[in-house]
Protein backbone atom coordinates (compact mmCIF):
# COMPACT_ATOMS: atom_id res chain seq x y z
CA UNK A 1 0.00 0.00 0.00
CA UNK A 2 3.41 2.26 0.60
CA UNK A 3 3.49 2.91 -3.24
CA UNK A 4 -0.70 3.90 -3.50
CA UNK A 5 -0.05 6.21 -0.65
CA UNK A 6 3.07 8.28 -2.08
CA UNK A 7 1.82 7.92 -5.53
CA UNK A 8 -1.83 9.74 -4.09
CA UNK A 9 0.52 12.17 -1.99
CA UNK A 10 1.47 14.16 -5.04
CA UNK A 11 -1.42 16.91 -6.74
CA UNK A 12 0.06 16.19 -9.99
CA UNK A 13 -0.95 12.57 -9.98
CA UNK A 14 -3.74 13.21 -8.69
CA UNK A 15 -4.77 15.53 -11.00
CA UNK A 16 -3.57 12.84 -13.74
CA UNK A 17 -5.98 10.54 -11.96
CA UNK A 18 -9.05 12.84 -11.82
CA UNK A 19 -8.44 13.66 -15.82
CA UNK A 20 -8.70 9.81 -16.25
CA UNK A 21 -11.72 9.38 -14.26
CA UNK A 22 -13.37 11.63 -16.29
CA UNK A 23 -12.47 10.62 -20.15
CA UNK A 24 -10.21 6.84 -20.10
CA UNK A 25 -7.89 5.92 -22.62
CA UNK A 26 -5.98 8.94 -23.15
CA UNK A 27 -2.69 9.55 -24.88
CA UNK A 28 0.81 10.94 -23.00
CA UNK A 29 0.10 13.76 -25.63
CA UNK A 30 -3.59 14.28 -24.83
CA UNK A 31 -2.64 14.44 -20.61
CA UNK A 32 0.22 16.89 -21.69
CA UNK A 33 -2.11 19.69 -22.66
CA UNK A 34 -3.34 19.87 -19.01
CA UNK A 35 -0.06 20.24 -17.09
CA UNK A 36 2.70 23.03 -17.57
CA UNK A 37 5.21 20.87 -17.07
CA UNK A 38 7.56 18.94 -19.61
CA UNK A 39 5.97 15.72 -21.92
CA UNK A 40 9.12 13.80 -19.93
CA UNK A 41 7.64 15.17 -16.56
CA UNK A 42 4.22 13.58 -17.27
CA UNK A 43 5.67 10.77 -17.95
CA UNK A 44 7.25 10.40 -15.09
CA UNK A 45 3.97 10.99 -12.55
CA UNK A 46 2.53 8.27 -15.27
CA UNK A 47 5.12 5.62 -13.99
CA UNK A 48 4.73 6.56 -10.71
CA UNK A 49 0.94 5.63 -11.10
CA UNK A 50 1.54 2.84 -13.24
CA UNK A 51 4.01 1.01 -10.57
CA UNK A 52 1.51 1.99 -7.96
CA UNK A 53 -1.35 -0.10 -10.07
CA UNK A 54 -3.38 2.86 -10.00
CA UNK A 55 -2.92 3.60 -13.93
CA UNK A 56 -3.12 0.77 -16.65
CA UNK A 57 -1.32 1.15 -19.93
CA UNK A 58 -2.77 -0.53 -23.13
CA UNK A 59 -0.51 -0.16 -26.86
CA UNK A 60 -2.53 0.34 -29.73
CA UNK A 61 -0.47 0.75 -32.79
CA UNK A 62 2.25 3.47 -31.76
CA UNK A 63 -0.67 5.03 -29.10
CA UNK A 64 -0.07 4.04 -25.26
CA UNK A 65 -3.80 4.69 -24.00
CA UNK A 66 -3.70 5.05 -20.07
CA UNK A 67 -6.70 3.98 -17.81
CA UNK A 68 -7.48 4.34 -14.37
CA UNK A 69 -7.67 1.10 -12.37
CA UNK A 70 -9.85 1.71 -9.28
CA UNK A 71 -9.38 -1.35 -7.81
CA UNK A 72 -6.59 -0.26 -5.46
CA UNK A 73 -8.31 2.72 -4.46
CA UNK A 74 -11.57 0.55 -3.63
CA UNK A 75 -9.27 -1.70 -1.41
CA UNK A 76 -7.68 1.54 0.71
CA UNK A 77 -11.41 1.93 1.26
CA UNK A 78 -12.58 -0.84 2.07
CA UNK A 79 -9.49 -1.42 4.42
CA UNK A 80 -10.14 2.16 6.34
CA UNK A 81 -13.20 3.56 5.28
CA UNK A 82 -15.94 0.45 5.60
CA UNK A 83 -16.24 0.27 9.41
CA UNK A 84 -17.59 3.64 9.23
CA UNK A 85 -19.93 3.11 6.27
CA UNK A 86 -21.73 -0.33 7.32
CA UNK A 87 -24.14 1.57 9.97
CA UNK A 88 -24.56 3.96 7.30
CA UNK A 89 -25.70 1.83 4.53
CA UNK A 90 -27.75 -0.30 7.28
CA UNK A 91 -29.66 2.77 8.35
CA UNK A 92 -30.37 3.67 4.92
CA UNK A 93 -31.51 0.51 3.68
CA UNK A 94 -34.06 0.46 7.29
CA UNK A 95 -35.05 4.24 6.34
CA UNK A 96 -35.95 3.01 2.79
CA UNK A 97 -38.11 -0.35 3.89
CA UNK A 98 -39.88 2.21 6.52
CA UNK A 99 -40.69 4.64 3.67
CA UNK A 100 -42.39 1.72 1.51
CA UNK A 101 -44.00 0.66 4.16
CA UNK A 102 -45.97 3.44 4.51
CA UNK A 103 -45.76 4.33 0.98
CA UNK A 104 -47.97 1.04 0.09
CA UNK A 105 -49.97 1.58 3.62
CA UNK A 106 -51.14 5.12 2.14
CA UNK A 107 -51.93 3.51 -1.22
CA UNK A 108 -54.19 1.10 0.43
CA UNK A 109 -55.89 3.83 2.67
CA UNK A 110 -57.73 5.38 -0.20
């Protein structure tokens, strides 16, 4: 989890992330035009990620299209967050059977 952590430390890479979350499969070249800094300084955030398993790479022809992988995020999550968000999602799911309850006991009222 050491390399997540100090990959997610940086605003760079986590800009690079948030650009992927919105549009997948983009090019080094297409990333570029966000950032100020050099095409060999985006790569470098883009390794970073990649070693981290937070960024997929996938060649097409001379193209590297980069993806965001979630999956590592999900399990920093479910590690740290979860304990907080089962009483939550419990609550919720009791507030929602309570609602159709009463929902279906008004329909039958009239």
């Amino acid at each position: 989890m050491d390399p997540i952590f100090k990959a997610l430390a940086d605003r760079e890479r986590r800009k690079v992330l948030d650009l992927l979350r919105r549009k997948d499969g983009r090019t080094l070249q297409d990333l570029c035009r966000y950032f100020s800094m050099s095409r060999f300084g985006v790569m470098k955030h883009l390794r970073v990620l990649t070693r981290a398993g937070l960024v997929t790479v996938r060649r097409e022809g001379r193209f590297a299209l980069h993806f965001l992988n979630p999956v590592p995020i999900q399990r920093i999550a479910d590690r740290w967050l979860s304990r907080f968000t089962k009483g939550w999602a419990a609550a919720l799911l009791d507030l929602k059977a309570r609602l159709e309850t009463e929902a279906r006991r008004g329909r039958k009222g009239k």
